[in-house]
Protein backbone atom coordinates (compact mmCIF):
# COMPACT_ATOMS: atom_id res chain seq x y z
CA UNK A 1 -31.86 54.31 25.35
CA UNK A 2 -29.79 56.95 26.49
CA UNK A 3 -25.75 56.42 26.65
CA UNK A 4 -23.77 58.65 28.86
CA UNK A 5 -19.80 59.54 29.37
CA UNK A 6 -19.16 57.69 32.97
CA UNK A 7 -17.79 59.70 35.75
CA UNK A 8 -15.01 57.66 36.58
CA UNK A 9 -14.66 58.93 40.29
CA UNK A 10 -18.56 58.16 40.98
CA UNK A 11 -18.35 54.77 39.51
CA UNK A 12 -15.60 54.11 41.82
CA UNK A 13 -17.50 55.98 44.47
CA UNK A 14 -20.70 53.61 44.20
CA UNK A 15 -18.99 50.51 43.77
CA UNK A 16 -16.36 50.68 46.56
CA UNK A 17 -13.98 49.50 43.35
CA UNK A 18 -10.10 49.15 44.79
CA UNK A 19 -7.48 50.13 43.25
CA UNK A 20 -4.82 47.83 41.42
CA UNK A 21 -1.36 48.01 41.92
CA UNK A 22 0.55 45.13 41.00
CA UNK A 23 0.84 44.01 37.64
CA UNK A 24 2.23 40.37 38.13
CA UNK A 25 -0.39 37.99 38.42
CA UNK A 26 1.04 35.48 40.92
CA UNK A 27 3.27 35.01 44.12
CA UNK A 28 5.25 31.34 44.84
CA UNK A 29 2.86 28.82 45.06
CA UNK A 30 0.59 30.38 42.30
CA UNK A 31 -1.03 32.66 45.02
CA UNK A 32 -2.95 35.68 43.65
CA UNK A 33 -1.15 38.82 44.70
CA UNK A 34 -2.97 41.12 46.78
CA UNK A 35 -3.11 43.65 45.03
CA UNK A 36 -3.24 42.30 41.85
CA UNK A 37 -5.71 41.42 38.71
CA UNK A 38 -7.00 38.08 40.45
CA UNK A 39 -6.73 39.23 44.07
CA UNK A 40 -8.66 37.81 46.49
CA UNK A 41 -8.82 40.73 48.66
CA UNK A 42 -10.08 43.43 45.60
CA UNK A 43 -12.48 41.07 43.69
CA UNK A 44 -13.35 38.17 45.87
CA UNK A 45 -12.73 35.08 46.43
CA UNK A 46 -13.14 32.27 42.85
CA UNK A 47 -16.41 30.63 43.25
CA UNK A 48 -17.88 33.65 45.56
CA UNK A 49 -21.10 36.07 44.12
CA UNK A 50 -17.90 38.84 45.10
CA UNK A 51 -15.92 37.77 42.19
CA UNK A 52 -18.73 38.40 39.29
CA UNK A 53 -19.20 41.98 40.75
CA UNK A 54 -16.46 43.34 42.55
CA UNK A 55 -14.67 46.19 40.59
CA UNK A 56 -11.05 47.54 40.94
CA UNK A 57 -9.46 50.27 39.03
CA UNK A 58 -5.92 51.56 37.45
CA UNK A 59 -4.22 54.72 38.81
CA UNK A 60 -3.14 56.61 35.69
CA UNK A 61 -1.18 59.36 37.44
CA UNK A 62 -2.10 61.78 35.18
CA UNK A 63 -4.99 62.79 32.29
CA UNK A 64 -5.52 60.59 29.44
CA UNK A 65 -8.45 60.44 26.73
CA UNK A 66 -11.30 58.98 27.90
CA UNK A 67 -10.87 56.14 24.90
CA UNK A 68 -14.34 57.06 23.05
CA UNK A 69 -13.25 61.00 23.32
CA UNK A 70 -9.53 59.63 22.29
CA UNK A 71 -11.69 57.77 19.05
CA UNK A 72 -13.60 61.16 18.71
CA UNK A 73 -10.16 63.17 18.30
CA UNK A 74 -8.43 61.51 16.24
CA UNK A 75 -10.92 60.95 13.44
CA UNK A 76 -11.44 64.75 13.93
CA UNK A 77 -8.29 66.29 13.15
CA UNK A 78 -4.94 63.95 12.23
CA UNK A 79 -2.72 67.29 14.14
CA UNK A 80 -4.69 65.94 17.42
CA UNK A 81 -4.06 62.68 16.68
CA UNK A 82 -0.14 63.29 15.89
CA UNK A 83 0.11 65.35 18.73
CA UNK A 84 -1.82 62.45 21.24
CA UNK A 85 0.94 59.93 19.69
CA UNK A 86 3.70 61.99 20.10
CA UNK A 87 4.90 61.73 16.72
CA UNK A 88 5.19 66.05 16.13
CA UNK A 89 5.20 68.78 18.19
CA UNK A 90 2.81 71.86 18.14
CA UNK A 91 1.95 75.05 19.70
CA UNK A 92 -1.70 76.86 19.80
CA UNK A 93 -1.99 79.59 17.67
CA UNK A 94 -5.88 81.04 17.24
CA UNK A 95 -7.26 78.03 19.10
CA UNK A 96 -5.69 75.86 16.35
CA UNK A 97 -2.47 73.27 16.71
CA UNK A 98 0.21 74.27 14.99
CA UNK A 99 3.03 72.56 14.00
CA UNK A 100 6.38 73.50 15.53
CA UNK A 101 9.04 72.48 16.51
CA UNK A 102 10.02 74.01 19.48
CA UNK A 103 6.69 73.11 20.84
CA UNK A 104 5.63 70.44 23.18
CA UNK A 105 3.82 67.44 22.37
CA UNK A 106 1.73 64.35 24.16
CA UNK A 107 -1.45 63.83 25.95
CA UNK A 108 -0.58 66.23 28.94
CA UNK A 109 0.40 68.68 26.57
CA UNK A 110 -3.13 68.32 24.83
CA UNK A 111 -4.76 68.27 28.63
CA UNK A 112 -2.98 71.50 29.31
CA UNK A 113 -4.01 73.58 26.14
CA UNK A 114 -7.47 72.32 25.68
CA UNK A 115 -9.31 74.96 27.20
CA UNK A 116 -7.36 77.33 24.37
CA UNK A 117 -8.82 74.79 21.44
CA UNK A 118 -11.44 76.02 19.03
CA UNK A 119 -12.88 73.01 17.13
CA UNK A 120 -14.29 74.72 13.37
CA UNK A 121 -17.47 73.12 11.60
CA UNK A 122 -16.93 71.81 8.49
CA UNK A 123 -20.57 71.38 7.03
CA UNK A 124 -20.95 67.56 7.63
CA UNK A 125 -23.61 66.21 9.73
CA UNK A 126 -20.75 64.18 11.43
CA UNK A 127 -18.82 66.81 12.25
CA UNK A 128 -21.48 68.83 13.92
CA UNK A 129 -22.76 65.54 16.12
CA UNK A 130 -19.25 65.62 17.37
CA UNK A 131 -19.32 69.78 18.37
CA UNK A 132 -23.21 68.87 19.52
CA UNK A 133 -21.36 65.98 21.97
CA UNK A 134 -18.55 68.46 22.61
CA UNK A 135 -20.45 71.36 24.00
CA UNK A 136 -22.16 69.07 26.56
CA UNK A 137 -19.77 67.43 28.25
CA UNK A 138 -17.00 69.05 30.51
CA UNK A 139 -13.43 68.86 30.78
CA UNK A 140 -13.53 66.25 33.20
CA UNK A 141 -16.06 64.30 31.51
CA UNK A 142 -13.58 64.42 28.24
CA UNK A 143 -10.21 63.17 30.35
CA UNK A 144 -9.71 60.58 33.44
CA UNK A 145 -7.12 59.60 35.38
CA UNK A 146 -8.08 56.49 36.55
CA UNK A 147 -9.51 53.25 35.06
CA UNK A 148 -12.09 50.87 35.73
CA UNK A 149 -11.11 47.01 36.03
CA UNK A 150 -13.84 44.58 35.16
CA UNK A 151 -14.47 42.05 37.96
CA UNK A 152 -11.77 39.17 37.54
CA UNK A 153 -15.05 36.43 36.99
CA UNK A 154 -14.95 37.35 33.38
CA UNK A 155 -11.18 37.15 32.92
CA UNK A 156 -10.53 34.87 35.43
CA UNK A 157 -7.83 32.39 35.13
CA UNK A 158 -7.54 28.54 34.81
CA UNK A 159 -6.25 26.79 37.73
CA UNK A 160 -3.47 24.17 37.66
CA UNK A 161 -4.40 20.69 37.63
CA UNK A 162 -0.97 19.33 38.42
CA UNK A 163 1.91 21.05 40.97
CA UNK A 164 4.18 21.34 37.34
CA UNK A 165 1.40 22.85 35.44
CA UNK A 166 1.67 26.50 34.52
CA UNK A 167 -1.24 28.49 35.69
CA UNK A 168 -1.86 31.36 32.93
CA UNK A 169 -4.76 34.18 32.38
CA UNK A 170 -7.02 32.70 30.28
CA UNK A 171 -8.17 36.28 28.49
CA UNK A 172 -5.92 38.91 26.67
CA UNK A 173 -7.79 41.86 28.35
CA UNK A 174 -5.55 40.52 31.69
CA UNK A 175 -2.33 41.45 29.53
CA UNK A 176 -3.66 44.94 28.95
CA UNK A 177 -4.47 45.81 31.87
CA UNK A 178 -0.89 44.62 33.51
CA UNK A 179 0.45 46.88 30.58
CA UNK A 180 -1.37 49.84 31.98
CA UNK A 181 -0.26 49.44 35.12
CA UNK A 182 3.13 48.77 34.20
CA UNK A 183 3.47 52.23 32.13
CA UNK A 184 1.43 54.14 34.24
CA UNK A 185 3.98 53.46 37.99
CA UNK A 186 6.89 54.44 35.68
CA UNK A 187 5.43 58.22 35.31
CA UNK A 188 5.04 60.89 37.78
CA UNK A 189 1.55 62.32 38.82
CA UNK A 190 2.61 66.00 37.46
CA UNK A 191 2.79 67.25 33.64
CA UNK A 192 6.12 66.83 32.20
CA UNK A 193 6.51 67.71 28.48
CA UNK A 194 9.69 65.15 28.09
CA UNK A 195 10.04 63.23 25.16
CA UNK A 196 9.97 59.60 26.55
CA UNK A 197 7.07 60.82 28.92
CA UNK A 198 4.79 61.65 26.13
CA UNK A 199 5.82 58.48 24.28
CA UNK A 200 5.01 56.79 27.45
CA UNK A 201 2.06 58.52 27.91
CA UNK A 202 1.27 57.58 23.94
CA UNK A 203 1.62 53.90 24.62
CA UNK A 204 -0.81 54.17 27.60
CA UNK A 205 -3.34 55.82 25.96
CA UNK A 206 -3.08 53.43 23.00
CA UNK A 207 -3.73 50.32 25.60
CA UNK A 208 -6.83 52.62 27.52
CA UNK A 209 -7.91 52.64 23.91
CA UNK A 210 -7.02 48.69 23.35
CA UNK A 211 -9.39 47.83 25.99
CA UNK A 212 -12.32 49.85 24.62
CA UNK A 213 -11.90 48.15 21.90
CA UNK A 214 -11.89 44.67 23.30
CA UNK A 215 -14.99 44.78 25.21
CA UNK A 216 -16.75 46.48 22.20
CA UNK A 217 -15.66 43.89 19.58
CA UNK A 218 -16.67 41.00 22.54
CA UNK A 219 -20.25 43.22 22.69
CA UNK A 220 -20.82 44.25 19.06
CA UNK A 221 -21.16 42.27 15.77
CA UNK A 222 -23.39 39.09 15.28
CA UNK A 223 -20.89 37.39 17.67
CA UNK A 224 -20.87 40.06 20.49
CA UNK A 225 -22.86 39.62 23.20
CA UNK A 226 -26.36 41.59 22.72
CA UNK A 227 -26.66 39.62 19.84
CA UNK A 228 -25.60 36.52 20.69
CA UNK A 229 -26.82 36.26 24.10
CA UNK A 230 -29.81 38.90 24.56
CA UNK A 231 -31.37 39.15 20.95
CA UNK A 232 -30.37 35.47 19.78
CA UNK A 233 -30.38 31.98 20.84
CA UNK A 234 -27.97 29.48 21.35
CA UNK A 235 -28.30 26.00 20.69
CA UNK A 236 -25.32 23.44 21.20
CA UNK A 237 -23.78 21.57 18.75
CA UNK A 238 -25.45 24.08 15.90
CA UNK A 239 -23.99 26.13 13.13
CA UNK A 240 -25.27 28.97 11.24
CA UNK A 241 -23.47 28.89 7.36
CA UNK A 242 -23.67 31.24 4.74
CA UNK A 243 -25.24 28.84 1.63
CA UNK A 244 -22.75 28.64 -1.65
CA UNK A 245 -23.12 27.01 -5.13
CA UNK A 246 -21.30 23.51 -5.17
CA UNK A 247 -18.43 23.20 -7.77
CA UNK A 248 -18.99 20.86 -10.71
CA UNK A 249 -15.70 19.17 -11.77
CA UNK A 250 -17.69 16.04 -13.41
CA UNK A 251 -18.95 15.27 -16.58
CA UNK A 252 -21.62 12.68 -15.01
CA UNK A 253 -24.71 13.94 -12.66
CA UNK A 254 -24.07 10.89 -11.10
CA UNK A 255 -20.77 12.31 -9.55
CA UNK A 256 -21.49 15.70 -8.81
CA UNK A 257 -20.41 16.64 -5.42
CA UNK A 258 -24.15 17.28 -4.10
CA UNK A 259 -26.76 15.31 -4.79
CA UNK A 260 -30.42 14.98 -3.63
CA UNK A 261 -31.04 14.28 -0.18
CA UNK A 262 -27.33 15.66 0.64
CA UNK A 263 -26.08 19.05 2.32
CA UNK A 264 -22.42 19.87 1.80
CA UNK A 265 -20.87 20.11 5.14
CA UNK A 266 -17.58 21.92 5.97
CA UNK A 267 -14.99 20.29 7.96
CA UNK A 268 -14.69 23.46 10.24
CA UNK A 269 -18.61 22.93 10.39
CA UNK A 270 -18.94 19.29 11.02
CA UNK A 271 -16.53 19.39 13.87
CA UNK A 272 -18.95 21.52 15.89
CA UNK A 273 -22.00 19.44 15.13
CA UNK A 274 -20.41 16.62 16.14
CA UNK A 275 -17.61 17.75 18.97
CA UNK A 276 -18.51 15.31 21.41
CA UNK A 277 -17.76 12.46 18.75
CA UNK A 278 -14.86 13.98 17.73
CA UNK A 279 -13.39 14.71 21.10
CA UNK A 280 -13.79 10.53 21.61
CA UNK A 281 -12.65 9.70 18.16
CA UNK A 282 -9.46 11.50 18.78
CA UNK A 283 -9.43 10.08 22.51
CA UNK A 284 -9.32 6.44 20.99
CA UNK A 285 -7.63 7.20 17.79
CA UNK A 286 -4.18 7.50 19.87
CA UNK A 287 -4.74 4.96 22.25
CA UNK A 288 -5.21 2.23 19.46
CA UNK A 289 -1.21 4.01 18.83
CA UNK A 290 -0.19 4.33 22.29
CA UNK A 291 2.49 1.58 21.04
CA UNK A 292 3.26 3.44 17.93
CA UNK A 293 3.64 6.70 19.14
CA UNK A 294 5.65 6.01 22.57
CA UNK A 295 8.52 5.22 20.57
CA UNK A 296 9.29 5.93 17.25
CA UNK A 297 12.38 7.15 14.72
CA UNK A 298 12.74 10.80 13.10
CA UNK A 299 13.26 11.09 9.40
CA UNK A 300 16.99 11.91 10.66
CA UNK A 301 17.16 8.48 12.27
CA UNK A 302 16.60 9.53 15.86
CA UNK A 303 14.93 6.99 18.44
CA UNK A 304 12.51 9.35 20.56
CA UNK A 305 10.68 7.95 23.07
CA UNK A 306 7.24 9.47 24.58
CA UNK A 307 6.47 7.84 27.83
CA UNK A 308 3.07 10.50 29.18
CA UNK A 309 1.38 10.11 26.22
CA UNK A 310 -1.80 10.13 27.37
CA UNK A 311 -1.00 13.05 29.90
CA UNK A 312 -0.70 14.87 26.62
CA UNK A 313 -3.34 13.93 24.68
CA UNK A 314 -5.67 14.68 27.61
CA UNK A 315 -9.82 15.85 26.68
CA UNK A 316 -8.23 19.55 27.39
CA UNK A 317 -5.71 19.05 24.19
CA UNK A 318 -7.78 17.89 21.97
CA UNK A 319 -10.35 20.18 22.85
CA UNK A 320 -7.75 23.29 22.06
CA UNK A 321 -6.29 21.39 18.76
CA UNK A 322 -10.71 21.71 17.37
CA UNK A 323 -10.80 24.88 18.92
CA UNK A 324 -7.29 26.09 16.87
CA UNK A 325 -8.74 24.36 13.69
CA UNK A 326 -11.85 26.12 13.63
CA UNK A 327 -10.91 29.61 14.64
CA UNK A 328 -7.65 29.93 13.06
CA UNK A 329 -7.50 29.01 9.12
CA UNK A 330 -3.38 29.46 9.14
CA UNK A 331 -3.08 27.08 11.42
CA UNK A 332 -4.57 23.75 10.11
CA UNK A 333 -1.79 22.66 8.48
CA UNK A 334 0.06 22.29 11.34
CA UNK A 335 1.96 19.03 12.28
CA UNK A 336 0.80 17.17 15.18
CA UNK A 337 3.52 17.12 17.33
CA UNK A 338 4.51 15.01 20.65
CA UNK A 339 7.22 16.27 23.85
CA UNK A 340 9.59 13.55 24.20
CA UNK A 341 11.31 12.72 27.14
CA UNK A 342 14.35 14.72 25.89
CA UNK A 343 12.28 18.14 26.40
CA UNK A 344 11.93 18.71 22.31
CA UNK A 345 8.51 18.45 19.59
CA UNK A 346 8.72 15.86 17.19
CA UNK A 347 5.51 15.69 14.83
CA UNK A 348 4.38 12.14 14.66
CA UNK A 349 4.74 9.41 12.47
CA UNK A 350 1.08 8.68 12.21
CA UNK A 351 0.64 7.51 7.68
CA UNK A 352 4.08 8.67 6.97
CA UNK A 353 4.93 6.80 4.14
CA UNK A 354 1.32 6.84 2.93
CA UNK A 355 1.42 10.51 2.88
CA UNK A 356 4.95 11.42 1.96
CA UNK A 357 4.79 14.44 4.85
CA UNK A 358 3.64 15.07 8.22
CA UNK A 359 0.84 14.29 9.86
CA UNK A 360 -2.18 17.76 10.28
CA UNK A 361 -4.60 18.46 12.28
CA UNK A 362 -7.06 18.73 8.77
CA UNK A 363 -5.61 15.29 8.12
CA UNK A 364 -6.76 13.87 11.88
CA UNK A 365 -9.95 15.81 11.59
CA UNK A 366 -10.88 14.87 8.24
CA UNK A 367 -10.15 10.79 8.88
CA UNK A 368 -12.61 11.69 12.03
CA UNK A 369 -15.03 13.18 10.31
CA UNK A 370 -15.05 10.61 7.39
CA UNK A 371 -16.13 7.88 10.01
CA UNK A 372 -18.49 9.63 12.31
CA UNK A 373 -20.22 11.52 9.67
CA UNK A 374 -20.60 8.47 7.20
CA UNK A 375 -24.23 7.63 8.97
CA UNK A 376 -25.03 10.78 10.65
CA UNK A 377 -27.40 13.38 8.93
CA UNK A 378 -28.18 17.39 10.01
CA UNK A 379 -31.16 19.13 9.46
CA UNK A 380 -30.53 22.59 7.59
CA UNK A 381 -33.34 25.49 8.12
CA UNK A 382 -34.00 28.75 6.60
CA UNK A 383 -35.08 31.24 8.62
CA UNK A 384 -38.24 33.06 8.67
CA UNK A 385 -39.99 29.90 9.06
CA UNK A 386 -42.58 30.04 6.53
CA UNK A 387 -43.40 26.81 6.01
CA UNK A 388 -42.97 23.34 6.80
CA UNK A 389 -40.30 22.90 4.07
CA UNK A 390 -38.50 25.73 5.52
CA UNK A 391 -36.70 22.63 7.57
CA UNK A 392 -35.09 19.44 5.69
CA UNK A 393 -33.36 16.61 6.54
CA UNK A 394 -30.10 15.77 4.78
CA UNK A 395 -27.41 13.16 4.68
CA UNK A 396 -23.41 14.78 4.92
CA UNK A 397 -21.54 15.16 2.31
CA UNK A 398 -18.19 16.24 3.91
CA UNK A 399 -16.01 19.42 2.52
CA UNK A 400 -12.40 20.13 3.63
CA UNK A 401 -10.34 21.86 0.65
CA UNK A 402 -11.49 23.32 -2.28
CA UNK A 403 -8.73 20.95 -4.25
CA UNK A 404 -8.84 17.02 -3.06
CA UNK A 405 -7.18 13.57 -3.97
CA UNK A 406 -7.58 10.12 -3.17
CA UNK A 407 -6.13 8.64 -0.73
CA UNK A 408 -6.07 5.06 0.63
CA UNK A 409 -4.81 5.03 4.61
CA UNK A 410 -4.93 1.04 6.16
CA UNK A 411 -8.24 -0.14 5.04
CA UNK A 412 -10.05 3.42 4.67
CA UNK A 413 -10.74 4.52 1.19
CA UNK A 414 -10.86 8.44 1.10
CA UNK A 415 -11.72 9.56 -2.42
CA UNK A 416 -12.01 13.23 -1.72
CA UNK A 417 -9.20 13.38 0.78
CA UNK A 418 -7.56 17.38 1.22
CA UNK A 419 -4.46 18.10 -0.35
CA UNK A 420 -2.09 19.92 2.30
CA UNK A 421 1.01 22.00 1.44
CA UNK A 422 2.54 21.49 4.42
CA UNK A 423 5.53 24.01 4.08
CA UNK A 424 3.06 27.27 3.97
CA UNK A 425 0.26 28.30 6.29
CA UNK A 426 -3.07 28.23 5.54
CA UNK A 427 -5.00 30.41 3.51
CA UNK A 428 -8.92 30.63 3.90
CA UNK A 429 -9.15 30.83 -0.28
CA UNK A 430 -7.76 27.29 0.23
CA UNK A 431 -10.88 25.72 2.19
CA UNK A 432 -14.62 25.28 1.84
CA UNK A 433 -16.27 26.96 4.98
CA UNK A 434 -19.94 27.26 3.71
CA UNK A 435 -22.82 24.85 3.52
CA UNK A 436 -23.33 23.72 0.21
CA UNK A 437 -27.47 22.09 -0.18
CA UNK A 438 -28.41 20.32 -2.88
CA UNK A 439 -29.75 23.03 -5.98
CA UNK A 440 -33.38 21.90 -5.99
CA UNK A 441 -33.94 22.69 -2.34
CA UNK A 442 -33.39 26.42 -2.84
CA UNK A 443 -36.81 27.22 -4.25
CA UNK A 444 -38.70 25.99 -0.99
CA UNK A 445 -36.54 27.55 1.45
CA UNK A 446 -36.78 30.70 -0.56
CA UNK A 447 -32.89 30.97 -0.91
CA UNK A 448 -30.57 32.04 -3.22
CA UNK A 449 -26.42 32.42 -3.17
CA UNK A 450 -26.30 36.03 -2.39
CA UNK A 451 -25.34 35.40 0.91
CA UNK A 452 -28.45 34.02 2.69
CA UNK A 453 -27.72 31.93 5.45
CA UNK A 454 -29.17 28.71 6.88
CA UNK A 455 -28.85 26.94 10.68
CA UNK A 456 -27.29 23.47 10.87
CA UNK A 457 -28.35 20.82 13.42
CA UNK A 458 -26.44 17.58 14.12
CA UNK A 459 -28.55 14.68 14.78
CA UNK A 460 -26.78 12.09 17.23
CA UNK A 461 -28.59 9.36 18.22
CA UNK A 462 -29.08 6.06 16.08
CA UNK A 463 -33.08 6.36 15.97
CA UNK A 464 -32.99 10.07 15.03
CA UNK A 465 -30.66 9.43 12.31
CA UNK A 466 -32.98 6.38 11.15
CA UNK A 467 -36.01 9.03 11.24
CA UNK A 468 -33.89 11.77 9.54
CA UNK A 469 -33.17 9.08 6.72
CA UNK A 470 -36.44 8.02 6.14
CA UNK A 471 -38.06 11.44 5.93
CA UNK A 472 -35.72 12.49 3.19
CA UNK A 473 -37.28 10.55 0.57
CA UNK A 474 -41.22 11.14 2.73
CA UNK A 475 -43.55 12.71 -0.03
CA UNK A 476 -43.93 15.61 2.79
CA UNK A 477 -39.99 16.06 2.21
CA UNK A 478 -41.16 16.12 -2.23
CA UNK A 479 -44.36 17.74 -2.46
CA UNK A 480 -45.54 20.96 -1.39
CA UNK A 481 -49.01 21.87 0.50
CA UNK A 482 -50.99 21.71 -3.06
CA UNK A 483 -49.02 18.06 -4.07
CA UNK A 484 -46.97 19.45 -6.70
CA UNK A 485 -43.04 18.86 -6.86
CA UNK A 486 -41.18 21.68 -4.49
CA UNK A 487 -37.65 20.14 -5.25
CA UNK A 488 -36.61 21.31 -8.64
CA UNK A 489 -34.33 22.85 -10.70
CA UNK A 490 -34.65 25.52 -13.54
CA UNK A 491 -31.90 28.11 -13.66
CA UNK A 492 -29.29 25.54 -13.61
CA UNK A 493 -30.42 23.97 -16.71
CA UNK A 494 -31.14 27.57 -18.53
CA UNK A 495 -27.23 28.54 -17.58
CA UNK A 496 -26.30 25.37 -18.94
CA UNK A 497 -27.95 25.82 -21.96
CA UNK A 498 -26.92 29.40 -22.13
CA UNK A 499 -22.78 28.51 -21.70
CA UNK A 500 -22.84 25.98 -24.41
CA UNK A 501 -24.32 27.76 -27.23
CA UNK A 502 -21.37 30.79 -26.04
């Protein structure tokens, strides 16, 4: 595969792209603007083959870094970079930057000298790739004054559901590029060597540079794109977990936290493998406190009274309270909190007394979890698949913190209940967040805790989980293809050994 530098000017050439002017997003009556990010006019209209293809682009006004020649630079020499950022000034002495200070500084600055610039070789195979890639491409390949503007499908916003409702860009790339276009009307087309110009033109290039950087974290990585949509595949309501050693805080094998025919399931896990029986849970859990919750006192004595409760605990809500718990660890300890008719957030006072502090989302999700998962069961597999074994059947035994209590909550007994610190955020050394399988299934998936992974599937329905549960204890769940025993243990009892005779 060959990557080249685009040519900004043909790209815009070839797809008739328009060109962006207005960085607000909206007119009265949450109208696209014209010449905006979600205009009708530049990328279609929402619903239209037009919208998933249509390109605009950003004046600049002037020469900036193309942003993988800008990552080139500055990794090259920290003088280019410091003169790029603005932060010294320089003059060109023998095709070198030098520092001075009655020099001039900035990207048009480091436009206007380039051509004087002598780039040395320092020995390293890096190095000379970059002078290779250097003394192919062109001046104009190496700067650009305008900027491409990804068709508004895949940034597109959310429309309002209600007259009141605010309509807002659902994807941070939108606030970038309104950024760009912001900075770039407040500077002249020409090459001014000003101060607050070459800040200005700093800040620009740093957002030209932001955006590279979006689309290639949303592109590279296990999560980016190629993998996840082009090399991998995606099955709903599936997780894939790094496998870790359970902790033993018992002096009994009869209470150790995983036993045979159990997988240790993450809350941050389970809620994915189970989301549509969460989303109802949560659903019915407030409407059996619609009573409860629509008027209630504050710890300071104040009556508050929530009359659209259930316009704000609404399948969109809930959905964004799992999506906050699993993506963002400093959040879960966050009160659940209501609007009351006087405008403020008061958390609710869902097992108050029982708890002695607010109510969390961990603390909703976990009470959720404890019911829907207590008859469910997953099926964990090891990839290659090698064997028939490579696939197993497992009951859940649910995870939240590392450090748990028991609680007792109405009639629900929750022995391994999380313990919250409500008055700090979250800190991921706090939680379990890997799949914990029983020791003596290791050997026959060919596993081991040096990070090897395995893929978790949720089973739903009442006959599948019946199946599931009768094929754990199935001799072709025991025995391996010659009848002897493939679930055992032998390290375990060899450290054992080895730690009390220390």
């Amino acid at each position: 595969m060959k990557l080249d530098i685009l040519d900004m000017n043909e790209f815009i050439k070839l797809t008739k792209a328009q060109e962006v002017t207005n960085p607000v997003y909206f007119n009265m009556g949450n109208i696209p603007t014209d010449d905006g990010l979600f205009s009708n006019f530049i990328f279609g209209y929402p619903g239209s083959k037009d919208r998933k293809k249509l390109f605009g682009y950003i004046n600049l006004r002037r020469k900036f870094l193309h942003p993988v020649m800008y990552k080139l630079f500055t990794s090259m020499d920290k003088k280019i970079m410091d003169c790029i950022n603005a932060k010294r000034y320089f003059r060109v002495e023998g095709g070198e930057l030098v520092e001075d200070d009655n020099g001039k500084t900035g990207v048009s600055f480091f436009y206007t000298v380039y051509d004087e610039l002598k780039f040395k070789s320092t020995g390293t195979a890096r190095r000379s790739n970059y002078l290779v890639l250097l003394s192919k491409l062109s001046k104009d390949d190496i700067f650009l004054d305008k900027y491409p503007v990804i068709p508004a499908f895949f940034r597109d916003f959310k429309p309002a559901k209600t007259s009141n409702e605010k309509i807002s860009a659902v994807d941070e790339v939108n606030e970038l590029y309104s950024k760009i276009i912001r900075l770039s009307q407040t500077i002249s087309s020409g090459t001014e060597y000003d101060f607050m110009g070459a800040i200005t033109e700093a800040n620009i290039q740093g957002l030209i540079y932001d955006v590279y950087e979006y689309f290639s974290a949303a592109m590279a990585g296990k999560n980016g794109i190629f993998h996840r949509d082009i090399l991998g595949k995606s099955i709903d309501y599936a997780t894939r977990s790094v496998i870790s050693a359970p902790r033993f805080k018992t002096n009994s094998w009869k209470d150790n936290p995983v036993r045979f025919g159990y997988t240790g399931i993450p809350l941050s896990q389970a809620v994915v493998l189970f989301y549509p029986f969460f989303v109802k849970y949560i659903q019915d859990f407030f409407e059996e406190r619609e009573h409860e919750l629509s008027r209630f006192t504050t710890e300071k004595g104040k009556i508050v009274t929530v009359k659209n409760l259930k316009e704000q605990i609404t399948q969109d809500s809930i959905k964004k309270m799992i999506s906050l718990y699993i993506k963002s660890t400093e959040s879960r300890f966050n009160s659940i909190t209501l609007k009351a008719d006087d405008g403020k957030e008061y958390p609710i006072p869902t097992y108050k007394e029982e708890l002695k502090r607010n109510f969390t989302i961990t603390d909703l999700l976990f009470i959720a979890a404890s019911d829907i998962c207590s008859d469910k069961h997953v099926y964990a597999t090891r990839y290659p698949i090698e064997q028939y074994q490579n696939i197993y059947p497992s009951k859940i035994r649910l995870f939240s913190t590392k450090d748990t209590i028991e609680v007792k909550l109405d009639d629900l007994y929750l022995p391994d209940y999380p313990i919250i610190y409500p008055d700090y955020p979250a800190d991921e050394a706090l939680f379990v967040d890997t799949a914990i399988p029983y020791n003596g299934y290791l050997a026959a998936l060919g596993g081991d805790y040096d990070g090897d992974t395995i893929s978790i599937r949720g089973v739903f329905t009442k006959e599948a989980n019946l199946e599931a549960e009768r094929l754990i204890m199935d001799k072709k769940n025991i025995l391996d293809q010659m009848g002897k025993n493939s679930r055992k243990i032998g390290n375990e009892a060899v450290q054992a050994i080895y730690t009390l005779t220390q």
